[in-house]
Protein backbone atom coordinates (compact mmCIF):
# COMPACT_ATOMS: atom_id res chain seq x y z
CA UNK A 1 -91.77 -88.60 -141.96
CA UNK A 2 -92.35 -90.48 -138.42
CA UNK A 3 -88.77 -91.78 -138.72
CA UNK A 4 -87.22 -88.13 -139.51
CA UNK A 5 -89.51 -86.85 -136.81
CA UNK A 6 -88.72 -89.42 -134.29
CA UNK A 7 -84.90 -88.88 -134.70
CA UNK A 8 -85.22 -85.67 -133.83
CA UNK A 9 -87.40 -85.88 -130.93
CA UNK A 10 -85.28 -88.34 -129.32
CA UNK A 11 -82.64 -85.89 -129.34
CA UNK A 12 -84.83 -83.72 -126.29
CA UNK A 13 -83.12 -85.03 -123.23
CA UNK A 14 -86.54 -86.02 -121.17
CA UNK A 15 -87.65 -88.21 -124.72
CA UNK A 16 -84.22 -89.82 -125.26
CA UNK A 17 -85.11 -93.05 -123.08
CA UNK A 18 -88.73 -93.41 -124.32
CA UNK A 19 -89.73 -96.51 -126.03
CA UNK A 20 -91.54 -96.19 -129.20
CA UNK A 21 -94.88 -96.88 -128.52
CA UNK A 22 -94.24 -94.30 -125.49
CA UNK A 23 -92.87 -91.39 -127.77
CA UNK A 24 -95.64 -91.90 -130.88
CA UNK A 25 -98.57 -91.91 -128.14
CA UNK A 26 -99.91 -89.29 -129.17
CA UNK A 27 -99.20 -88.44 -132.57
CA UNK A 28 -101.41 -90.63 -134.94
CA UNK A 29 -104.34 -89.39 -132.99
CA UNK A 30 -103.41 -85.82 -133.87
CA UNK A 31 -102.14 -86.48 -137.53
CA UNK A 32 -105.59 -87.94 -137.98
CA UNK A 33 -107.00 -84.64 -136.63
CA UNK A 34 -104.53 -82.62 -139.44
CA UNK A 35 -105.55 -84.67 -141.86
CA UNK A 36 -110.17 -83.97 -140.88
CA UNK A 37 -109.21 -80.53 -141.05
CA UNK A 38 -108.33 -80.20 -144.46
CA UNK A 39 -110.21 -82.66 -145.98
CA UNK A 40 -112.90 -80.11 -144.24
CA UNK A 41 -111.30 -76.96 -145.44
CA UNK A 42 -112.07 -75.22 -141.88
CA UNK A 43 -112.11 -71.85 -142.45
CA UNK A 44 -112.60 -71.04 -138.58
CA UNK A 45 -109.73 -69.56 -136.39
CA UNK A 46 -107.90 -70.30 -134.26
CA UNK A 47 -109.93 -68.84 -131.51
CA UNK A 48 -112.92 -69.49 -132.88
CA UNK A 49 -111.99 -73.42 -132.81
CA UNK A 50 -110.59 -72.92 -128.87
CA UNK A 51 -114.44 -71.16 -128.26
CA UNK A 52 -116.09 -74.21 -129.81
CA UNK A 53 -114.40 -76.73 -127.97
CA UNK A 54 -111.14 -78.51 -127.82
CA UNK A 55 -109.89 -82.10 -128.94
CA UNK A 56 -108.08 -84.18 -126.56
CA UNK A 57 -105.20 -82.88 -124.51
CA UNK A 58 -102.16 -83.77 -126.61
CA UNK A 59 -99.24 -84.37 -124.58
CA UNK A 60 -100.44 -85.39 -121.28
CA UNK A 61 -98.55 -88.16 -121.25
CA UNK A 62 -95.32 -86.26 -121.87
CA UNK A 63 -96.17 -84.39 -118.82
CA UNK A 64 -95.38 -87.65 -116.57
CA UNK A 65 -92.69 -88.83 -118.49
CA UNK A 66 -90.96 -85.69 -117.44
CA UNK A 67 -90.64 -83.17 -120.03
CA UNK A 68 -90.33 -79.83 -119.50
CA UNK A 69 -92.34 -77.14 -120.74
CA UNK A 70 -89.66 -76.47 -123.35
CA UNK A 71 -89.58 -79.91 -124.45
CA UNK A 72 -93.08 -79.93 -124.81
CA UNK A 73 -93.21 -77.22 -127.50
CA UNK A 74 -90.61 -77.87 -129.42
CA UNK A 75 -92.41 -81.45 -129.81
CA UNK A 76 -94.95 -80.04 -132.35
CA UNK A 77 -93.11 -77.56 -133.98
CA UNK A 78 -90.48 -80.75 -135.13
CA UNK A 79 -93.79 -82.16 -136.41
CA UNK A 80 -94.82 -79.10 -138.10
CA UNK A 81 -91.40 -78.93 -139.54
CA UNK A 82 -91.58 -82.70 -140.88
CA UNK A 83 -94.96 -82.60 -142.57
CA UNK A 84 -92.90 -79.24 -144.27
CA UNK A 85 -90.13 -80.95 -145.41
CA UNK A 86 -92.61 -83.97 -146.53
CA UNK A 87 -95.19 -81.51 -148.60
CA UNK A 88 -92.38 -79.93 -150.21
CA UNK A 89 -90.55 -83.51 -151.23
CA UNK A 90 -93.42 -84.58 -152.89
CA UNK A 91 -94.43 -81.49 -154.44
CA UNK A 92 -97.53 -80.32 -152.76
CA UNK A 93 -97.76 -76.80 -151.66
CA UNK A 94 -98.94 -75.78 -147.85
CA UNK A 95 -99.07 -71.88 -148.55
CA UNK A 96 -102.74 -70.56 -148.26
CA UNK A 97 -105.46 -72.17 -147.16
CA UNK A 98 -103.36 -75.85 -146.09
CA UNK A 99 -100.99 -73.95 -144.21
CA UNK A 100 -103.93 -72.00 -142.22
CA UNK A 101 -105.64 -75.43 -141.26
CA UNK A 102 -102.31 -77.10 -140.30
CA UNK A 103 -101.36 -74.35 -138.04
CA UNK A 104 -104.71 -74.00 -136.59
CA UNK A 105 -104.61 -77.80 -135.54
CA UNK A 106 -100.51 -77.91 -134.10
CA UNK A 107 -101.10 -74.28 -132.63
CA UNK A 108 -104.05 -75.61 -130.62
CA UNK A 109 -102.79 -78.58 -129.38
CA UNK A 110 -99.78 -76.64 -128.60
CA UNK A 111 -101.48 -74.11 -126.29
CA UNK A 112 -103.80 -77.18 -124.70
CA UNK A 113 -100.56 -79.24 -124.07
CA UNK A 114 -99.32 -75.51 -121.88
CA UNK A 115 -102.72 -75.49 -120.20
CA UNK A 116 -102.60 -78.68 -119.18
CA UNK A 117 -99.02 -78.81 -118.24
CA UNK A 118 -99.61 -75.41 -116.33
CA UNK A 119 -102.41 -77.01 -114.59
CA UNK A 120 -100.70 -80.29 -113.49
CA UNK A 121 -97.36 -78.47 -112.22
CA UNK A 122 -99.60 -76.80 -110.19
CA UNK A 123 -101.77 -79.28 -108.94
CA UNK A 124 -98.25 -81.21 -108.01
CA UNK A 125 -96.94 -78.39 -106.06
CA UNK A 126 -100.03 -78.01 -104.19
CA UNK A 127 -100.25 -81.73 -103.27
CA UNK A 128 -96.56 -81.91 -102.28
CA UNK A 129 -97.18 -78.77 -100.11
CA UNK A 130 -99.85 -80.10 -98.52
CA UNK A 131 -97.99 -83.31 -98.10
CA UNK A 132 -94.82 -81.48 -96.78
CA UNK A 133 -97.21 -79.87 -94.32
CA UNK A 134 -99.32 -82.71 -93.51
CA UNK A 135 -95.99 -84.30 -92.12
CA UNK A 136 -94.51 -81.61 -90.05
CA UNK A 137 -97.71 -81.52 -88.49
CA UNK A 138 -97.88 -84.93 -87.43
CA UNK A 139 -94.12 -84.76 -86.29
CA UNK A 140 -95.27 -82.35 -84.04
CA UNK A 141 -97.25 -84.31 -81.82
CA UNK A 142 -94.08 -86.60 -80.72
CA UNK A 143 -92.34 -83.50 -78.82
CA UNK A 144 -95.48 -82.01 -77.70
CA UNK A 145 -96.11 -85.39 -75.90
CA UNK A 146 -92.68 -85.26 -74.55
CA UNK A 147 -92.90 -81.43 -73.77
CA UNK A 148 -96.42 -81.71 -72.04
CA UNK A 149 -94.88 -85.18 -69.93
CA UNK A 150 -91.78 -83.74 -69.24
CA UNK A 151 -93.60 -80.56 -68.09
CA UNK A 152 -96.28 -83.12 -65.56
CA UNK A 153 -93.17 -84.85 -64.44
CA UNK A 154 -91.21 -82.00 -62.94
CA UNK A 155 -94.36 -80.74 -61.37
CA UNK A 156 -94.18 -84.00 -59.74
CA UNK A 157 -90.59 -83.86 -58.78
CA UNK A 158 -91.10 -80.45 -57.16
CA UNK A 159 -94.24 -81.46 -54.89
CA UNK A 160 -92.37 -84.71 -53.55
CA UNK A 161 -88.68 -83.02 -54.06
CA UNK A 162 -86.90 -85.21 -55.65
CA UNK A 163 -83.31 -84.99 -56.69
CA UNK A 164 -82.15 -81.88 -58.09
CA UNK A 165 -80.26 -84.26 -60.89
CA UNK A 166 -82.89 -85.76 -62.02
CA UNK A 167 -85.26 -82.44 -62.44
CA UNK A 168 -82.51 -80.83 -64.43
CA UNK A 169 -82.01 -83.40 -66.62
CA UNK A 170 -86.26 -83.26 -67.49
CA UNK A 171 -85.65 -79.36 -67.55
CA UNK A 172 -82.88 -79.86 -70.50
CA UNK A 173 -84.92 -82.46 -72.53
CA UNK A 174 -87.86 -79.96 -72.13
CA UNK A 175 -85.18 -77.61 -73.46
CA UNK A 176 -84.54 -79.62 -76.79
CA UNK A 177 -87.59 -80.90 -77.53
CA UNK A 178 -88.82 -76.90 -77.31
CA UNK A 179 -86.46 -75.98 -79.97
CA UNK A 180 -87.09 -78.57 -81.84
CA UNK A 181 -90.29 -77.48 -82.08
CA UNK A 182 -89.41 -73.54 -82.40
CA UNK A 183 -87.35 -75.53 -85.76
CA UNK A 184 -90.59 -76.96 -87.29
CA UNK A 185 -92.86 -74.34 -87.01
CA UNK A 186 -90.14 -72.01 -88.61
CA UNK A 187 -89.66 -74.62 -91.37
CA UNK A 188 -93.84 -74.54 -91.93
CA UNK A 189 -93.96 -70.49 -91.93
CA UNK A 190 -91.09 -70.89 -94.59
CA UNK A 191 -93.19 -73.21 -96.94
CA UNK A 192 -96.19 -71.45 -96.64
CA UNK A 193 -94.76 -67.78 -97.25
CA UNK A 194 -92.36 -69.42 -99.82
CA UNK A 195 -94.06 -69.15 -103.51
CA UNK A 196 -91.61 -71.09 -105.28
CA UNK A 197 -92.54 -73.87 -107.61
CA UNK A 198 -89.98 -76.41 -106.23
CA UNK A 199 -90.68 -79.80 -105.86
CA UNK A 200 -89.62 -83.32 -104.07
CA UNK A 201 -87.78 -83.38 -100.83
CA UNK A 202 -84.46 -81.15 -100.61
CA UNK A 203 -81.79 -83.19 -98.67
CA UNK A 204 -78.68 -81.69 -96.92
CA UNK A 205 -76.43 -84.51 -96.36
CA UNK A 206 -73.07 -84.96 -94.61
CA UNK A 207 -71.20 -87.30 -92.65
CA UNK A 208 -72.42 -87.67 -88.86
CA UNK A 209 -71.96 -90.14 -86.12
CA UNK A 210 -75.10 -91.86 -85.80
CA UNK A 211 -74.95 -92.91 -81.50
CA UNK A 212 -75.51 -89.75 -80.78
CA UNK A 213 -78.30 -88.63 -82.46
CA UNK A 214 -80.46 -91.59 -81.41
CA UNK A 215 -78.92 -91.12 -77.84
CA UNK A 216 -80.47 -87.56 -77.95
CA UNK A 217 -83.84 -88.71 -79.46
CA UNK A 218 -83.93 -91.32 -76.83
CA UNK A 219 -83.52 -89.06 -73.92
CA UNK A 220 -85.95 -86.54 -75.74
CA UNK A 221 -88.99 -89.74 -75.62
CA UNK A 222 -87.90 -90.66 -72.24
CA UNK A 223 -90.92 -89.18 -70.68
CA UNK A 224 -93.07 -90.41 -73.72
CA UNK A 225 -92.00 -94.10 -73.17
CA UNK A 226 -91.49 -93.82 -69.26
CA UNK A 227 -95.31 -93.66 -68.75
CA UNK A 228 -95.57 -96.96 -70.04
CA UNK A 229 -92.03 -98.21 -68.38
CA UNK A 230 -90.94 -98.98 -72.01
CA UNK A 231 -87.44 -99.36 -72.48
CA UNK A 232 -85.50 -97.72 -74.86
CA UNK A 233 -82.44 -99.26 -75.74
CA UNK A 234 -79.46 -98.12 -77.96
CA UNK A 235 -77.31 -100.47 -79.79
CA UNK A 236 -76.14 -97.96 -82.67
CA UNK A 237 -72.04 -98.44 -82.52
CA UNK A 238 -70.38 -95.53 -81.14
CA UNK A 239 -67.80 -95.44 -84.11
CA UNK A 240 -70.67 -95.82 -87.25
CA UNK A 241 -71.01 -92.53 -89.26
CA UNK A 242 -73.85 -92.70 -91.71
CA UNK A 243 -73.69 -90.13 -94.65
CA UNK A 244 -77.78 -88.18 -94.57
CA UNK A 245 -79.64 -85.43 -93.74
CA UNK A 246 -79.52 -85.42 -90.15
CA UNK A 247 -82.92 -83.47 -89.26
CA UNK A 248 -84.65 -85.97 -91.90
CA UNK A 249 -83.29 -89.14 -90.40
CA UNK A 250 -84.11 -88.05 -86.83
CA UNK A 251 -87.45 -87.87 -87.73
CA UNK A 252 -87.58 -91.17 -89.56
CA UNK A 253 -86.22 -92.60 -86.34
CA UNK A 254 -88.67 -90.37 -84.15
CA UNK A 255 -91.32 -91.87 -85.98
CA UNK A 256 -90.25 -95.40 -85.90
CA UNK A 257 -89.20 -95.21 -82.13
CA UNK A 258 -92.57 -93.62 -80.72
CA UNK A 259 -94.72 -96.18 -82.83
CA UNK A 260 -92.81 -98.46 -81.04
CA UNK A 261 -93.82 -96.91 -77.79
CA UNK A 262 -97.42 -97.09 -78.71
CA UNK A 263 -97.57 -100.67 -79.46
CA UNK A 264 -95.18 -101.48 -76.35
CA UNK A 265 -96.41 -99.76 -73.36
CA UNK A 266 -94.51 -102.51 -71.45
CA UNK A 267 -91.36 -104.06 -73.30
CA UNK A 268 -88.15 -102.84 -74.98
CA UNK A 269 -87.46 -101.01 -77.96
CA UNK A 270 -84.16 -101.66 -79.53
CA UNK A 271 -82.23 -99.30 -82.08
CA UNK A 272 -79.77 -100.78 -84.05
CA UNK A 273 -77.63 -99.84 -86.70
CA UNK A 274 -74.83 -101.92 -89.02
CA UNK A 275 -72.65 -101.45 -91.60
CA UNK A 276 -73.13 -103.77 -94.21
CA UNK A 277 -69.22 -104.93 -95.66
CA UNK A 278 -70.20 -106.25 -99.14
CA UNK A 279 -72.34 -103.45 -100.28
CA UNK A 280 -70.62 -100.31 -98.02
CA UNK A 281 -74.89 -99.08 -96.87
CA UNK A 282 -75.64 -98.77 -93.41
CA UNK A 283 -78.72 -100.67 -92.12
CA UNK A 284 -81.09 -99.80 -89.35
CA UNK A 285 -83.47 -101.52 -87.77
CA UNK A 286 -86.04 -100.83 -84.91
CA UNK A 287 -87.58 -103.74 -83.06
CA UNK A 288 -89.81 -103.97 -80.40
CA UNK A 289 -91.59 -107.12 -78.44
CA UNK A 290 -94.94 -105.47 -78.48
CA UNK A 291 -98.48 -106.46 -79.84
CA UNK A 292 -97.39 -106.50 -83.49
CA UNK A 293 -99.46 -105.94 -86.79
CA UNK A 294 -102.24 -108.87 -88.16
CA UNK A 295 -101.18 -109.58 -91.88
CA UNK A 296 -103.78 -108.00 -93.11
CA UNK A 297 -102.46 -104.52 -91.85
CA UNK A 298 -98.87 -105.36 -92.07
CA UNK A 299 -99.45 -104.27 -96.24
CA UNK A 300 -100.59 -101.13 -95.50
CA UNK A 301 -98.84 -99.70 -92.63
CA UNK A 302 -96.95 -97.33 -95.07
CA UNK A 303 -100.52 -95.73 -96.19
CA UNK A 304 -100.72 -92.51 -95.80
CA UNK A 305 -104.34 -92.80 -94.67
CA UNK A 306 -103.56 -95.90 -92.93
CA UNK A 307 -104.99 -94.89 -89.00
CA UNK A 308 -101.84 -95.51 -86.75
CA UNK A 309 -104.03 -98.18 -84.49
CA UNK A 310 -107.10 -99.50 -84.78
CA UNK A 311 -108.68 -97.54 -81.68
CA UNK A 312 -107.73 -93.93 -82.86
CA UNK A 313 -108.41 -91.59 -85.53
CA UNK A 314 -106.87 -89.47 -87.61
CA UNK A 315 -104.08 -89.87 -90.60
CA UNK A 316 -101.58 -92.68 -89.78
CA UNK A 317 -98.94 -90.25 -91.60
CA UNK A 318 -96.01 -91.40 -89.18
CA UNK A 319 -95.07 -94.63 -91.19
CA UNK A 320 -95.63 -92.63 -94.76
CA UNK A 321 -92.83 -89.61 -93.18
CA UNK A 322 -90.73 -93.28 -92.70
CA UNK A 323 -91.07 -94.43 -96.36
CA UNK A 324 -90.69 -90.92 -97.92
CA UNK A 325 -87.90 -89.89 -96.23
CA UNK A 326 -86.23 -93.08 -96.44
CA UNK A 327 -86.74 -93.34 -100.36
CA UNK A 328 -85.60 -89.52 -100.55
CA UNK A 329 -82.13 -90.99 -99.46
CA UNK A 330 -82.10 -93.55 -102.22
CA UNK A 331 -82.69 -96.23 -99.70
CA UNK A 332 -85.56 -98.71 -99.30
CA UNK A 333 -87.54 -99.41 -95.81
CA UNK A 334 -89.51 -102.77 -95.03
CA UNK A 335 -91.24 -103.85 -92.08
CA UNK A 336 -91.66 -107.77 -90.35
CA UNK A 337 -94.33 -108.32 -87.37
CA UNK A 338 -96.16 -110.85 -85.57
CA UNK A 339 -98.98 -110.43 -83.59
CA UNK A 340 -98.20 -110.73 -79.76
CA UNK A 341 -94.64 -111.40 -80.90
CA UNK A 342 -93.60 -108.07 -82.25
CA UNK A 343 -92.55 -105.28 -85.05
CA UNK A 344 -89.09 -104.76 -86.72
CA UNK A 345 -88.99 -102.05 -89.28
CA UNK A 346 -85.92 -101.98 -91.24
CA UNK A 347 -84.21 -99.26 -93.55
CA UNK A 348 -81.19 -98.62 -95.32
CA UNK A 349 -78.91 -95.56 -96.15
CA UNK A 350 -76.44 -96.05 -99.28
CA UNK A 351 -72.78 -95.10 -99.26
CA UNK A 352 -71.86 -91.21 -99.97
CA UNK A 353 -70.19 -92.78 -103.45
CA UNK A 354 -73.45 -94.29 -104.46
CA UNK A 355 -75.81 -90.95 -103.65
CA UNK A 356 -72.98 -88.93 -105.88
CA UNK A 357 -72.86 -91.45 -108.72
């Protein structure tokens, strides 16, 4: 009966690359509970059994292996099919009483493999929202900084009149960094008047010449790094075109470039960008001669609860927005440092080809 039953379970799309121990997890545990009930000859109900308490939660572990809700169902009912087709083979009838108990049992663990799928979607969605949130929150802070610098700047330039060129050009990265922020706030009222279930991170990808968009970001920090006469410094090739979401990979490199400032208040920060021949991905990289990370800290820097230095609070959530975003491209991000010698974080973007395969 197993064999009969497995076959056709396998046939579910989400079940058809489970191992066996992975797609039987459940079942002997709840053949074992058909088999109680009618040596017990239960007369109770259905709800009467729910009222009285509940067994395990079958199916749990087909919730993380990524069935759907439809999947789930039709699970039990090819069980309840099998042991059918195996009663009537060997002559034993399941009408009456039999077929009452048998019900009762798949029925129930039926309905407790919905609650607890309902429950767990849900939970999900809620902790991705508040993830999703949790980042566009921090991502805020890095133009605020730049808006509120920018802003303390050209009060500056005014009172000693300075150069009309250079107040314009603080005026226009004011002017960017604003709408980028008018952009993020938009994108939070969105998620949190937006009541659909949907989950993970939704990319919009093209083809874009990368130069310019760290050109932009870099003028856009000026005023964060010149406080600390950091140097920003952009060796991106003006000809490479990387194929991502641009608004997710500027904030991968926001992130990247103004930990970089906080750990180099005097130094450079390089931004560089190849294309790797043999395997057709582009790499970046963004290195800095600052204070570095001990080892210790070096393993944990992706944390999302990870503080971002050892003398400030809060959630060190810049270097998680790094690693998600990064791995939401299908790429993979890694980080070297040395203490008094330096950081280099590392990521890579795959070829259009390889994202569409």
């Amino acid at each position: 009966m197993l064999g009969k039953w497995r076959q056709q379970v396998k046939q579910l799309p989400s079940a058809r690359n489970l191992d066996l121990p992975a797609l039987n997890d459940h079942i002997p545990d709840l053949l074992d509970e058909i088999a109680a009930a009618l040596q017990s000859r239960s007369r109770e109900t259905i709800p009467e059994a729910l009222v009285e308490g509940s067994p395990p939660a079958h199916g749990l572990q087909r919730l993380q292996e990524g069935f759907d809700i439809e999947e789930v169902v039709a699970e039990y009912n090819i069980l309840r099919g099998c042991i059918h087709d195996l009663a009537e083979q060997n002559g034993i009838s399941l009408q009456g009483e039999p077929f009452h108990v048998m019900n009762r049992v798949l029925d129930q663990a039926i309905g407790l493999a919905l609650q607890t799928y309902a429950t767990e979607k849900a939970l999900e969605v809620q902790r991705r929202r508040e993830e999703y949130l949790a980042f566009v929150a921090h991502d805020l802070r890095t133009p605020l900084n730049a808006v509120s610098l920018a802003a303390k700047i050209l009060e500056v330039t005014f009172k000693e009149r300075l150069e009309r060129r250079e107040t314009a050009q603080m005026l226009k990265s004011l002017g960017r960094n604003i709408q980028h922020l008018q952009k993020l706030v938009e994108k939070i009222i969105e998620e949190n008047s937006n009541l659909r279930t949907e989950t993970g991170i939704k990319l919009e990808r093209r083809e874009f010449d990368l130069w310019p968009l760290v050109q932009a970001l870099i003028q856009d920090l000026h005023p964060v790094a010149g406080t600390g006469s950091t140097q920003l410094v952009n060796k991106v090739p003006h000809h490479l075109v990387v194929y991502a979401d641009a608004s997710l990979l500027r904030r991968v490199f926001q992130n990247l470039i103004a930990n970089a400032i906080k750990f180099t208040p005097r130094g450079k920060v390089l931004i560089e960008a190849r294309q790797l021949s043999e395997e057709g991905v582009v790499e970046c990289r963004v290195s800095d001669n600052g204070a570095g990370f001990p080892p210790e800290r070096l393993e944990r820097v992706f944390d999302e609860l990870e503080n971002d230095s050892p003398n400030e609070g809060g959630l060190g959530l810049g270097l998680a927005i790094v690693k998600t975003f990064v791995e939401a491209h299908h790429g993979k991000v890694t980080v070297e440092s040395k203490q008094g010698v330096g950081t280099t974080f590392q990521f890579t973007l795959p070829r259009e080809a390889d994202v569409n395969q």
